[in-house]
C-alpha atoms as a PDB file:
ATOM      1  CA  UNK A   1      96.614  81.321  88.464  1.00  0.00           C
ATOM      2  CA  UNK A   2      98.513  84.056  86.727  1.00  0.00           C
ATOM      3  CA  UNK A   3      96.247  86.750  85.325  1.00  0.00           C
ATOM      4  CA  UNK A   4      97.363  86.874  81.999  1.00  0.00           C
ATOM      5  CA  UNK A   5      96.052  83.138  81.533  1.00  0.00           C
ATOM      6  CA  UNK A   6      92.985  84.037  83.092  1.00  0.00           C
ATOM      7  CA  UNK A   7      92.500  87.313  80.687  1.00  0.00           C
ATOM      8  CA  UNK A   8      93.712  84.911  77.512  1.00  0.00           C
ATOM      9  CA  UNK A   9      90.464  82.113  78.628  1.00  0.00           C
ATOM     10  CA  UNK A  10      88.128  85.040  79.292  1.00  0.00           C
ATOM     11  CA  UNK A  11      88.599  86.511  75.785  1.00  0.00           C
ATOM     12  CA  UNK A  12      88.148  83.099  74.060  1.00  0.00           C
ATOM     13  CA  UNK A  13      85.080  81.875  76.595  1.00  0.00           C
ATOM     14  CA  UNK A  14      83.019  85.242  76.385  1.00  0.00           C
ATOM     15  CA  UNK A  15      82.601  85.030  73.099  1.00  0.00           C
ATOM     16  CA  UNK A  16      82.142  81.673  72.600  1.00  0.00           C
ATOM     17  CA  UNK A  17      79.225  81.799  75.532  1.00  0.00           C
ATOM     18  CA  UNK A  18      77.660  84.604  73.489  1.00  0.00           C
ATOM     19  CA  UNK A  19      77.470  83.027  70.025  1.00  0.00           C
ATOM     20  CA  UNK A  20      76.033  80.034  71.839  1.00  0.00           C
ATOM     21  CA  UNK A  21      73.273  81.841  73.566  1.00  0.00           C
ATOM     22  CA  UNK A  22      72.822  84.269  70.524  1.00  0.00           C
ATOM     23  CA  UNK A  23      72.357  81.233  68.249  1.00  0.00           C
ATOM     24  CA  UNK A  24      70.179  79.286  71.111  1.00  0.00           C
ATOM     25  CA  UNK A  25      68.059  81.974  71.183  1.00  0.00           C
ATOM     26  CA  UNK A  26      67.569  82.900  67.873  1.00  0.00           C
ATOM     27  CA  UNK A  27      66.783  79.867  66.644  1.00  0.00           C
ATOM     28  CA  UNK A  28      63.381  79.750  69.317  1.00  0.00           C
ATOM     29  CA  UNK A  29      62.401  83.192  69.048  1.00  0.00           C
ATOM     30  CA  UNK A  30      63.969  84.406  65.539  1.00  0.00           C
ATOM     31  CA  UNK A  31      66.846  86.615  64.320  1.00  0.00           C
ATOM     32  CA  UNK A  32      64.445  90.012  64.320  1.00  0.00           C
ATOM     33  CA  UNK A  33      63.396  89.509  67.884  1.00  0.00           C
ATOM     34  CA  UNK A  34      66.829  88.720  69.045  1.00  0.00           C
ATOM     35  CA  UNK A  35      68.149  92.275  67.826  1.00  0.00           C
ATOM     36  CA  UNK A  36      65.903  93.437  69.012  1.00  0.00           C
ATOM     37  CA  UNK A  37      66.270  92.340  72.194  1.00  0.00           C
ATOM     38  CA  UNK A  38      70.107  93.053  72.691  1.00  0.00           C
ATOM     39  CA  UNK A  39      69.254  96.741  71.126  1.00  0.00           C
ATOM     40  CA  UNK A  40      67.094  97.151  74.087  1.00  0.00           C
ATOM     41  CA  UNK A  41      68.876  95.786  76.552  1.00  0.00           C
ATOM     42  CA  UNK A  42      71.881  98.165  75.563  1.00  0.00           C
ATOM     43  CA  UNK A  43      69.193 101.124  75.952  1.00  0.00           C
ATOM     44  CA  UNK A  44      68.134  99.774  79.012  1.00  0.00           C
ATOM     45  CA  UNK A  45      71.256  99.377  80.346  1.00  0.00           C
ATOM     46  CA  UNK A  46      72.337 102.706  79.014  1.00  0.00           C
ATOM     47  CA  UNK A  47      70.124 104.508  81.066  1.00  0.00           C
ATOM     48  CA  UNK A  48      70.322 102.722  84.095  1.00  0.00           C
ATOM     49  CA  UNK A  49      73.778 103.117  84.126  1.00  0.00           C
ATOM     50  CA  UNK A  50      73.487 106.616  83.775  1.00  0.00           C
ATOM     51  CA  UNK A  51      70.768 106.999  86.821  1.00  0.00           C
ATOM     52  CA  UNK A  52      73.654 104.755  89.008  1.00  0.00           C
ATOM     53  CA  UNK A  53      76.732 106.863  87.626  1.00  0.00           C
ATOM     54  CA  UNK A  54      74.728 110.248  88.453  1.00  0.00           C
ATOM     55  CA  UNK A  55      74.141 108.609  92.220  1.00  0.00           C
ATOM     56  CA  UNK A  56      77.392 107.403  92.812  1.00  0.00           C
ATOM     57  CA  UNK A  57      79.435 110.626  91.874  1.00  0.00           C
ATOM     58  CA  UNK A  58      76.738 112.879  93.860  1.00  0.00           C
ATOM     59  CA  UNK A  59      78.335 110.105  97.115  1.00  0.00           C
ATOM     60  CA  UNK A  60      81.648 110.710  96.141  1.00  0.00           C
ATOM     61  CA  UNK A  61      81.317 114.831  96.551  1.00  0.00           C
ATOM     62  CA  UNK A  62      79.404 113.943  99.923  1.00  0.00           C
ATOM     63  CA  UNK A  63      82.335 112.257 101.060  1.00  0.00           C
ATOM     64  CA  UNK A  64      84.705 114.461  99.722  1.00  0.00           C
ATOM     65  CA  UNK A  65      82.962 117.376 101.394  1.00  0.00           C
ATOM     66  CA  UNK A  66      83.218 115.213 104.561  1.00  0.00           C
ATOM     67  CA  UNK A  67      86.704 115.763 104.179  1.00  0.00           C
ATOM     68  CA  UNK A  68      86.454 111.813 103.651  1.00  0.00           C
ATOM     69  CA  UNK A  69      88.124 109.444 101.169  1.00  0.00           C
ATOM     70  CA  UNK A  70      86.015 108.350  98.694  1.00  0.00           C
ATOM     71  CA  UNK A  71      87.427 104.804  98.358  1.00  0.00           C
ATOM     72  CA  UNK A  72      84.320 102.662  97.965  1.00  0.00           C
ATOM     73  CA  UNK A  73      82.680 105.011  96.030  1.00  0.00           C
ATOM     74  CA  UNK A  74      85.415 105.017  93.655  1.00  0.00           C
ATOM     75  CA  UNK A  75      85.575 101.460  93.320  1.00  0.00           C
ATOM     76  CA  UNK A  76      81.523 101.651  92.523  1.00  0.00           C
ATOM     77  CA  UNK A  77      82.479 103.879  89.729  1.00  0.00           C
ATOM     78  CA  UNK A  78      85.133 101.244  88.255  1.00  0.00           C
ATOM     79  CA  UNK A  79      82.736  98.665  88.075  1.00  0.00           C
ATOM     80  CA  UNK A  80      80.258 100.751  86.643  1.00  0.00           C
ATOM     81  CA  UNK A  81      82.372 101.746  83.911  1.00  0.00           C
ATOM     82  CA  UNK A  82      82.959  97.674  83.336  1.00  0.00           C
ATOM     83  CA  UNK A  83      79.411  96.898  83.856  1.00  0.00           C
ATOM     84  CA  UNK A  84      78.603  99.520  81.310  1.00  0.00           C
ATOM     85  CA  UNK A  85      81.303  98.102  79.011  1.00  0.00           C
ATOM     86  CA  UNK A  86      79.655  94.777  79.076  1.00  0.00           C
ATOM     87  CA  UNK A  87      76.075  96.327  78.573  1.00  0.00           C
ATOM     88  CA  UNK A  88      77.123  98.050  75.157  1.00  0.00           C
ATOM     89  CA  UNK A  89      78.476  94.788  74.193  1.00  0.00           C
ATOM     90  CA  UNK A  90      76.157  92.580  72.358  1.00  0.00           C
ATOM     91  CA  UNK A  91      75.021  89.189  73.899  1.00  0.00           C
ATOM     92  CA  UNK A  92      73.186  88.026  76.859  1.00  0.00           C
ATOM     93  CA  UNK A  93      76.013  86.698  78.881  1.00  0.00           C
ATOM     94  CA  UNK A  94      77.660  89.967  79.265  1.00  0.00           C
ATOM     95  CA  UNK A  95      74.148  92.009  79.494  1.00  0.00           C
ATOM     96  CA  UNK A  96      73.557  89.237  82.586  1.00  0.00           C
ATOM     97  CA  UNK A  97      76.816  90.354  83.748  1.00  0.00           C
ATOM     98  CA  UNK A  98      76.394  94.379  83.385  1.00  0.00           C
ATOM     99  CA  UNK A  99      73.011  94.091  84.747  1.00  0.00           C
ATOM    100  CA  UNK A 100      74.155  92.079  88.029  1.00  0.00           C
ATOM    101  CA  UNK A 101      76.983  94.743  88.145  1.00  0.00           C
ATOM    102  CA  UNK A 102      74.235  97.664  88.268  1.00  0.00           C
ATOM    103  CA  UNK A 103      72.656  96.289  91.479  1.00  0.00           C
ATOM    104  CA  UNK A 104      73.908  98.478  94.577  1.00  0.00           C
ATOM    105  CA  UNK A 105      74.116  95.666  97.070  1.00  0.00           C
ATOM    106  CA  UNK A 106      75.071  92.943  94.372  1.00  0.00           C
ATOM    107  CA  UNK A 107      78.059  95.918  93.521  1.00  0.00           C
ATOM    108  CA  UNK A 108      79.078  96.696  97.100  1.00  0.00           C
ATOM    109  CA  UNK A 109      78.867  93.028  97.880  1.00  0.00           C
ATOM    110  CA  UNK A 110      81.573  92.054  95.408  1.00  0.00           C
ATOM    111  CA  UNK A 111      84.065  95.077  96.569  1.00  0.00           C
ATOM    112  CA  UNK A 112      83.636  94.209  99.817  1.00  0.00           C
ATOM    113  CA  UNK A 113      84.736  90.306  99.085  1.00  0.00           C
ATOM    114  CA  UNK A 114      87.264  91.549  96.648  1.00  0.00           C
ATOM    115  CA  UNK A 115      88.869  93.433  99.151  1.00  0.00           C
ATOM    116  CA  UNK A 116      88.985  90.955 102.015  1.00  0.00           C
ATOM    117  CA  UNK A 117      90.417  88.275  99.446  1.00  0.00           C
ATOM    118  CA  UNK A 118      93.020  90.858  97.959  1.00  0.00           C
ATOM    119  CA  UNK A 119      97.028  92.255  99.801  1.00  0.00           C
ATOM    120  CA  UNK A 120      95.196  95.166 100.675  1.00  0.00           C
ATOM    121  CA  UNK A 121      96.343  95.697 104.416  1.00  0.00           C
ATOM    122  CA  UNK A 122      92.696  97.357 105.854  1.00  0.00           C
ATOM    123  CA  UNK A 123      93.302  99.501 108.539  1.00  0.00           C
ATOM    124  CA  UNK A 124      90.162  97.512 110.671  1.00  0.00           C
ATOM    125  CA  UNK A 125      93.207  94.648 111.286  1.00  0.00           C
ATOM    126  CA  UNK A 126      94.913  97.257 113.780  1.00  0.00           C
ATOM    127  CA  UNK A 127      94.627  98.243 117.146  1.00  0.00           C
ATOM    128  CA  UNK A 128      94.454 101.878 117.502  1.00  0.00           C
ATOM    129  CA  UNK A 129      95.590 104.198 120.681  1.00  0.00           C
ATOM    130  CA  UNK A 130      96.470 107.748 121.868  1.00  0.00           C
ATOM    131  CA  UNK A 131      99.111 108.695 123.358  1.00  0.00           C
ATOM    132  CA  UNK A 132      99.897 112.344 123.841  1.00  0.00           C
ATOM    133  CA  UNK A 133      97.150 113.651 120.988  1.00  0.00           C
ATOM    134  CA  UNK A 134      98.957 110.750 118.732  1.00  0.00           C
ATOM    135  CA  UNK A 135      97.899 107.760 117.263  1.00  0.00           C
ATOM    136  CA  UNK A 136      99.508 104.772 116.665  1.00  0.00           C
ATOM    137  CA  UNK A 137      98.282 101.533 115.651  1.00  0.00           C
ATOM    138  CA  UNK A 138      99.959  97.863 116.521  1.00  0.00           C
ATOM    139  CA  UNK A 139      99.857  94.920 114.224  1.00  0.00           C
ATOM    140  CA  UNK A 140     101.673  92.182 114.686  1.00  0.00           C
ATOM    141  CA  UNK A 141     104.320  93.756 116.831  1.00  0.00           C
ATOM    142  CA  UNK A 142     104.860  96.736 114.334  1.00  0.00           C
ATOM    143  CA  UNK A 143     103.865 100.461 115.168  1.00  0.00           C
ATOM    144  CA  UNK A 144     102.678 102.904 113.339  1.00  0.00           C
ATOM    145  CA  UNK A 145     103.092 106.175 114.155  1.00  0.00           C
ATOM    146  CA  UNK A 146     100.460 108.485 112.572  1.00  0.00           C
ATOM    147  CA  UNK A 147     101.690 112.253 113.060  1.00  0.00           C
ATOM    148  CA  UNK A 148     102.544 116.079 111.289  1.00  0.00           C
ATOM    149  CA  UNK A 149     105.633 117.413 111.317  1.00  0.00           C
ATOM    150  CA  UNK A 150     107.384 120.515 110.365  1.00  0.00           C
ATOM    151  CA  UNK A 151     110.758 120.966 108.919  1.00  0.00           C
ATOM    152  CA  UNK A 152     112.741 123.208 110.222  1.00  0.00           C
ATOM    153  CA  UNK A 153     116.021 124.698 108.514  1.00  0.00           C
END
């Protein structure tokens, strides 16, 4: 399905979900409560998002001190910046969402499906030998030839 018609249904759905559930809930427990109740969340949310932001840059300069690319860690930070998105909006549907989003292995779990499902070409799909101090990798009949060189004038 072509993105654009998934973005233009996600922008009418959302909110559509949220006035539902806002109204559905309201009505049981009353408009005062229910304010309440997404105010808190968003504080909540706030500072849980803040406590997993902290954690996941203080990975990313482990990694980077590793001398390591930070590649997981900086898809952790993407979603966190959506998840915190959705916890500043108001409604339950997208607090559900942003909380989900704030679980480590509910977070890791996603990137890791996203990536197996996406054109990414992972590096895992290759066989890797030496030869002379330098690797190369085979897929499908193609090398590559992983090396430094110098240019010389």
């Amino acid at each position: 399905m072509n993105p654009l018609k998934i973005l233009i249904v996600l922008f009418i759905a959302i909110p559509v979900i949220e006035i539902y559930l806002l109204i559905k809930v309201g009505s049981v427990i009353g408009a005062i409560p229910t304010i309440l109740i997404i105010i808190g969340t968003a504080v909540l949310g706030a500072a849980m998002l803040r406590a997993q932001g902290i954690s996941t840059f203080q990975r990313v300069q482990n990694t980077m001190q590793r001398g390591e690319i930070p590649a997981l860690e900086m898809m952790e930070g993407l979603i966190l910046l959506i998840s915190g998105a959705l916890l500043l909006t108001p409604g339950f549907f997208t607090d559900a969402i942003g909380f989900v989003a704030l679980i480590p292995f509910a977070r890791r779990a996603f990137i890791v499906w996203a990536l197996k499902h996406s054109n990414i070409i992972q590096t895992s799909q290759f066989t890797q030998h030496t030869y002379d101090g330098t690797a190369y990798k085979e897929k499908d009949g193609h090398v590559v030839i992983e090396g430094k060189y110098k240019k010389e004038d």
